[in-house]
N, C-alpha and C. Protein backbone atom coordinates (compact mmCIF):
# COMPACT_ATOMS: atom_id res chain seq x y z
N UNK A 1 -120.08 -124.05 110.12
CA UNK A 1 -118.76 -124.57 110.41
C UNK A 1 -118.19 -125.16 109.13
N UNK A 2 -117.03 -124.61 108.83
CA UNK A 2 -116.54 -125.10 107.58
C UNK A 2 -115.99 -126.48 107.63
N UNK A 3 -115.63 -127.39 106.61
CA UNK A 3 -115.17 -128.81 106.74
C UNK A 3 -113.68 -128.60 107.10
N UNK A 4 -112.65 -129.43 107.44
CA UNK A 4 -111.79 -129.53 107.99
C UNK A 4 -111.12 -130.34 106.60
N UNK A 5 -110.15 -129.37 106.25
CA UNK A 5 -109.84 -130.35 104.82
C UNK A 5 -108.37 -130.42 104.94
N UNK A 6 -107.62 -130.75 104.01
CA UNK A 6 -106.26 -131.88 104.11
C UNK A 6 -105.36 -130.73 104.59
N UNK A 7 -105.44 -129.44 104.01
CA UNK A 7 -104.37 -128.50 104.19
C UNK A 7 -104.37 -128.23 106.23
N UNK A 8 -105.75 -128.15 106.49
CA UNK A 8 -105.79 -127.94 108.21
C UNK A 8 -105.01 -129.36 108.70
N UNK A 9 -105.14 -130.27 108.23
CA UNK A 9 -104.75 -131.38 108.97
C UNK A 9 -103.20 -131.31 109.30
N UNK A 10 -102.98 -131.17 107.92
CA UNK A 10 -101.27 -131.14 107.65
C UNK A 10 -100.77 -130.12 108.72
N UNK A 11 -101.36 -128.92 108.52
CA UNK A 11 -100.94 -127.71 109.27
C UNK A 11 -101.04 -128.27 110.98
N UNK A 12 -101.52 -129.01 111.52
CA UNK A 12 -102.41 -129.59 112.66
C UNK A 12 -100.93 -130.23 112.67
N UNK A 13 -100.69 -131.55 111.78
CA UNK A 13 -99.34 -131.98 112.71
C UNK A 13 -98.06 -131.58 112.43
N UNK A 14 -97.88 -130.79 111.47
CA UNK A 14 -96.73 -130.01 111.52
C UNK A 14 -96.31 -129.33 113.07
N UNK A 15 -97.49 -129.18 113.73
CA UNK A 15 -97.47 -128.00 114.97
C UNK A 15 -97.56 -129.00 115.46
N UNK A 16 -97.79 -130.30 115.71
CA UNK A 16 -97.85 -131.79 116.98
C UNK A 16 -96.12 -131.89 116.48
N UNK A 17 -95.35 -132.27 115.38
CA UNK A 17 -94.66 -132.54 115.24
C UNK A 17 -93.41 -131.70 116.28
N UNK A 18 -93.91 -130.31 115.64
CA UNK A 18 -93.05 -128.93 116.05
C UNK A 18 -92.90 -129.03 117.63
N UNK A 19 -93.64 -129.43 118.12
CA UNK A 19 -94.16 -129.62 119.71
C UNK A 19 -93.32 -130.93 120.28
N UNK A 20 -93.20 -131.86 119.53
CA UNK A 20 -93.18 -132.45 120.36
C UNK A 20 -91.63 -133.07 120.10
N UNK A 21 -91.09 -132.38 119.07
CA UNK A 21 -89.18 -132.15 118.59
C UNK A 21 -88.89 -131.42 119.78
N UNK A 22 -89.46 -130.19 120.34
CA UNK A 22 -89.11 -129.27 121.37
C UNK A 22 -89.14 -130.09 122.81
N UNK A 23 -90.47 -131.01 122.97
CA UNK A 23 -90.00 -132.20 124.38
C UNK A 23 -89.40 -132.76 124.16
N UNK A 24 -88.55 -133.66 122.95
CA UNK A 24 -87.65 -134.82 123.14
C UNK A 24 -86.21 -134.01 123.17
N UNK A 25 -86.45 -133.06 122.57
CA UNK A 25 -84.79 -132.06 122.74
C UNK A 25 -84.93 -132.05 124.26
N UNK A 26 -85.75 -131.42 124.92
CA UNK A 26 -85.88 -130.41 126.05
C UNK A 26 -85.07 -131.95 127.18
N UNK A 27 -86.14 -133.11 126.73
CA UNK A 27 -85.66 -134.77 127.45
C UNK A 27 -83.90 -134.92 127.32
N UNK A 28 -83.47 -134.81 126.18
CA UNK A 28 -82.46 -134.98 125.39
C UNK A 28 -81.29 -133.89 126.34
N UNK A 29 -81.38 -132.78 126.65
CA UNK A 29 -80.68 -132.02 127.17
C UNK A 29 -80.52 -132.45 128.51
N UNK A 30 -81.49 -132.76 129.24
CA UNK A 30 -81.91 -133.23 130.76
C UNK A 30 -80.68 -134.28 130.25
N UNK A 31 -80.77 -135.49 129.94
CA UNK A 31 -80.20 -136.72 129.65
C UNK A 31 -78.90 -136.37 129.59
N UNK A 32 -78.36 -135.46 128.67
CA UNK A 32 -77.21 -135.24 128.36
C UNK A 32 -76.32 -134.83 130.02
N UNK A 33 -77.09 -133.88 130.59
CA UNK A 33 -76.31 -133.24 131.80
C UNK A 33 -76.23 -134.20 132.66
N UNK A 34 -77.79 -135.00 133.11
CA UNK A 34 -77.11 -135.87 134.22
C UNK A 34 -76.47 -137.17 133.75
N UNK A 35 -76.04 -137.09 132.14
CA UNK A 35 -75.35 -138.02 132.32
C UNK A 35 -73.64 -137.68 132.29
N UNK A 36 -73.60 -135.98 132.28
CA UNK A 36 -72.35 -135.83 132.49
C UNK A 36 -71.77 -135.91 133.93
N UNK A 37 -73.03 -135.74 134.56
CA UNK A 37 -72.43 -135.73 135.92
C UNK A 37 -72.79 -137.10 136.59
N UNK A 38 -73.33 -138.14 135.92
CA UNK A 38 -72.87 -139.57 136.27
C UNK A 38 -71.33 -139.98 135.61
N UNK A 39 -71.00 -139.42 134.93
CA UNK A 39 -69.43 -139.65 134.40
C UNK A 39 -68.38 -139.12 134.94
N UNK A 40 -68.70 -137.52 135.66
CA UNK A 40 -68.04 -137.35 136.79
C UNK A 40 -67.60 -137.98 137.81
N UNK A 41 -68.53 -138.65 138.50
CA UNK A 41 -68.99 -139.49 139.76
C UNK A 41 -68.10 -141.08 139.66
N UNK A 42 -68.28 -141.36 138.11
CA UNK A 42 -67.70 -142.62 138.34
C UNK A 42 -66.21 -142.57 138.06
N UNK A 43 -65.67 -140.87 137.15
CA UNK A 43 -64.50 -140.89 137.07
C UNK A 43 -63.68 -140.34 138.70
N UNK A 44 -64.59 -139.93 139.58
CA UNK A 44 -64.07 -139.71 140.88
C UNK A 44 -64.05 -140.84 141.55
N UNK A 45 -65.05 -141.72 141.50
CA UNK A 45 -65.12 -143.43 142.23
C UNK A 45 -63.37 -144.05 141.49
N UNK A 46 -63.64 -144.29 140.45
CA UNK A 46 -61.97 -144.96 139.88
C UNK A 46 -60.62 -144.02 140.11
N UNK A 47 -61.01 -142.87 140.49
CA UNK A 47 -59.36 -142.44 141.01
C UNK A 47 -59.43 -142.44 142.50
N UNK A 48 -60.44 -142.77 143.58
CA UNK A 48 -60.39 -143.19 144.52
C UNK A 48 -60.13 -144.79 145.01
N UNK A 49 -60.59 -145.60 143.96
CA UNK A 49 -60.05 -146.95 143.70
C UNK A 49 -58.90 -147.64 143.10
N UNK A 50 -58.42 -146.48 142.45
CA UNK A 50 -56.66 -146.51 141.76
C UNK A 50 -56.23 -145.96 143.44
N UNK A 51 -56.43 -144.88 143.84
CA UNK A 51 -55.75 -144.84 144.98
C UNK A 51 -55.89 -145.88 146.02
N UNK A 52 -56.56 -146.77 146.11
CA UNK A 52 -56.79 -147.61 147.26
C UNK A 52 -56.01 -148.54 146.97
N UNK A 53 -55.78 -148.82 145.73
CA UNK A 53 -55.14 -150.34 144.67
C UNK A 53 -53.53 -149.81 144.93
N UNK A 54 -53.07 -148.60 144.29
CA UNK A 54 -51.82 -148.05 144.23
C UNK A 54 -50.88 -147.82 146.01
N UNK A 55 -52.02 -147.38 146.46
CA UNK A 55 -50.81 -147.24 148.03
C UNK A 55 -49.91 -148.60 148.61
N UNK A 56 -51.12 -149.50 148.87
CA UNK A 56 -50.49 -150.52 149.51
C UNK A 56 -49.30 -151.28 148.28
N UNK A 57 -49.83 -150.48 147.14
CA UNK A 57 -48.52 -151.44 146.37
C UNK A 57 -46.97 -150.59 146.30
N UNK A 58 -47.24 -149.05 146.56
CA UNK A 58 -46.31 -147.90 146.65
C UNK A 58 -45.54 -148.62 147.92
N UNK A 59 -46.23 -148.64 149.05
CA UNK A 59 -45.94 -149.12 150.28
C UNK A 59 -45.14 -150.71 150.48
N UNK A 60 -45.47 -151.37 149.85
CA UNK A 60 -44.93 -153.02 149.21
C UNK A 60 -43.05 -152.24 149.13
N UNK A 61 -43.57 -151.80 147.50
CA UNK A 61 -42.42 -151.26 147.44
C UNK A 61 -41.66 -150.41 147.83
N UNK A 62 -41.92 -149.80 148.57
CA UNK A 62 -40.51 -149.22 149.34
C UNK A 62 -40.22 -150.06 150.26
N UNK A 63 -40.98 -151.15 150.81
CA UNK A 63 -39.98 -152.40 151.86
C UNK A 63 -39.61 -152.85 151.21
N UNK A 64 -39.84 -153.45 150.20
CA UNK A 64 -38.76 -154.09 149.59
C UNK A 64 -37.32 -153.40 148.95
N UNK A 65 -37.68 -151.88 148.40
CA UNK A 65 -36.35 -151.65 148.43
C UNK A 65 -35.35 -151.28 149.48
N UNK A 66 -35.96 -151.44 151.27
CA UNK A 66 -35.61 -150.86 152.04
C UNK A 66 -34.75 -152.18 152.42
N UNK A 67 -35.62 -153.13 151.95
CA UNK A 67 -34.94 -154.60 152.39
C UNK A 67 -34.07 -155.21 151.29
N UNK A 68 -34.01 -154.61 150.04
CA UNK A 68 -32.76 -154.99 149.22
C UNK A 68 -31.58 -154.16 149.05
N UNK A 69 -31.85 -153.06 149.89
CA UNK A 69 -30.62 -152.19 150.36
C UNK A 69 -29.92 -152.40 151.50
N UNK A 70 -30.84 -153.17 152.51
CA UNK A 70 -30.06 -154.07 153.88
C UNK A 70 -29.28 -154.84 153.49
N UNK A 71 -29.89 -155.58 152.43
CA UNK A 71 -29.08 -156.90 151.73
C UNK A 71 -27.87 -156.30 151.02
N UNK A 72 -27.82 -155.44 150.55
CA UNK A 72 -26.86 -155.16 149.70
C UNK A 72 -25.74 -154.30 150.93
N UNK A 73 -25.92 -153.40 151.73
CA UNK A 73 -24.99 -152.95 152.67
C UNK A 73 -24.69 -154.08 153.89
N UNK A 74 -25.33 -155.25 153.96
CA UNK A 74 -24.69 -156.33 155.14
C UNK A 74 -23.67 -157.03 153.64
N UNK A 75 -23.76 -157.20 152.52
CA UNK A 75 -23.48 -158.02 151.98
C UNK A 75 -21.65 -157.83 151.73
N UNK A 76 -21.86 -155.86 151.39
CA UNK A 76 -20.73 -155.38 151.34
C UNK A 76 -19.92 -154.96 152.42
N UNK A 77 -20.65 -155.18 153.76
CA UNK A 77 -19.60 -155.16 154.95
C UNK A 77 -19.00 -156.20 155.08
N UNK A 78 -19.29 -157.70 154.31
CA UNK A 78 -18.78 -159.20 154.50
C UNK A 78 -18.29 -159.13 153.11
N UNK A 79 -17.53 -157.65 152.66
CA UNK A 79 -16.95 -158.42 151.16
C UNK A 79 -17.67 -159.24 150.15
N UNK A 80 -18.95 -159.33 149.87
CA UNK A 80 -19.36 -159.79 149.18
C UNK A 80 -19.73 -158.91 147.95
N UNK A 81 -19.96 -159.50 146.75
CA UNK A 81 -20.46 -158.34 145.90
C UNK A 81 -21.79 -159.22 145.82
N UNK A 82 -23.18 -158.43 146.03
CA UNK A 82 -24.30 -158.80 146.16
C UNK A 82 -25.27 -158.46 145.25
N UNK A 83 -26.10 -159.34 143.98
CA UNK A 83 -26.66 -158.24 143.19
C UNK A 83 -27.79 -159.11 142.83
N UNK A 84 -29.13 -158.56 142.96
CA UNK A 84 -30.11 -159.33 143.32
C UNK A 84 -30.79 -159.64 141.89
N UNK A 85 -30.15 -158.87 140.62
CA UNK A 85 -30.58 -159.93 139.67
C UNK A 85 -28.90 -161.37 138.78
N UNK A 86 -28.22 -161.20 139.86
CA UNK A 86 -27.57 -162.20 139.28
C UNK A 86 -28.25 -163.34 140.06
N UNK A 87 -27.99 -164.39 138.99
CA UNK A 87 -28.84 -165.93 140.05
C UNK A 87 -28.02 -167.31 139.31
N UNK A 88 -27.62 -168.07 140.49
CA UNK A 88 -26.51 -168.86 140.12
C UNK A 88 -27.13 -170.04 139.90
């Protein structure tokens, strides 16, 4: 059996090295995808939470413009000129 000298060694972890660049990529790729599709998930969670935030305020506002257009057509059946940013 011949001795095991510096050149086998080297050659030895070049090929541990080579090996084991190919699992942390192989980890690295895994990582990458599910973390695209955790970024999916949370960009679908926040446009379901903009929608939950946005209606009732869509909804706000159209009573109120439904109710500053009452104000403004009772105001002008009594001759008034009515304008809801003048303020005396």
């Amino acid at each position: 059996m011949p001795p095991i000298t510096s050149v086998d060694v080297l050659m030895f972890l070049y090929i541990l090295v080579g090996i084991m660049l190919v699992v942390v990529l192989y980890h690295a790729l895994f990582l990458f995808v599910d973390l695209r599709r955790v970024m999916k998930r949370v960009e679908r969670l926040t446009s379901q939470v903009e929608q939950v935030i946005l209606k009732p305020l869509a909804i706000a506002d159209q009573a109120l413009n439904a109710i500053m257009e009452l104000f403004q057509h009772g105001a002008k059946k009594k001759g008034k000129n009515f304008d809801h940013r003048k303020v005396d």
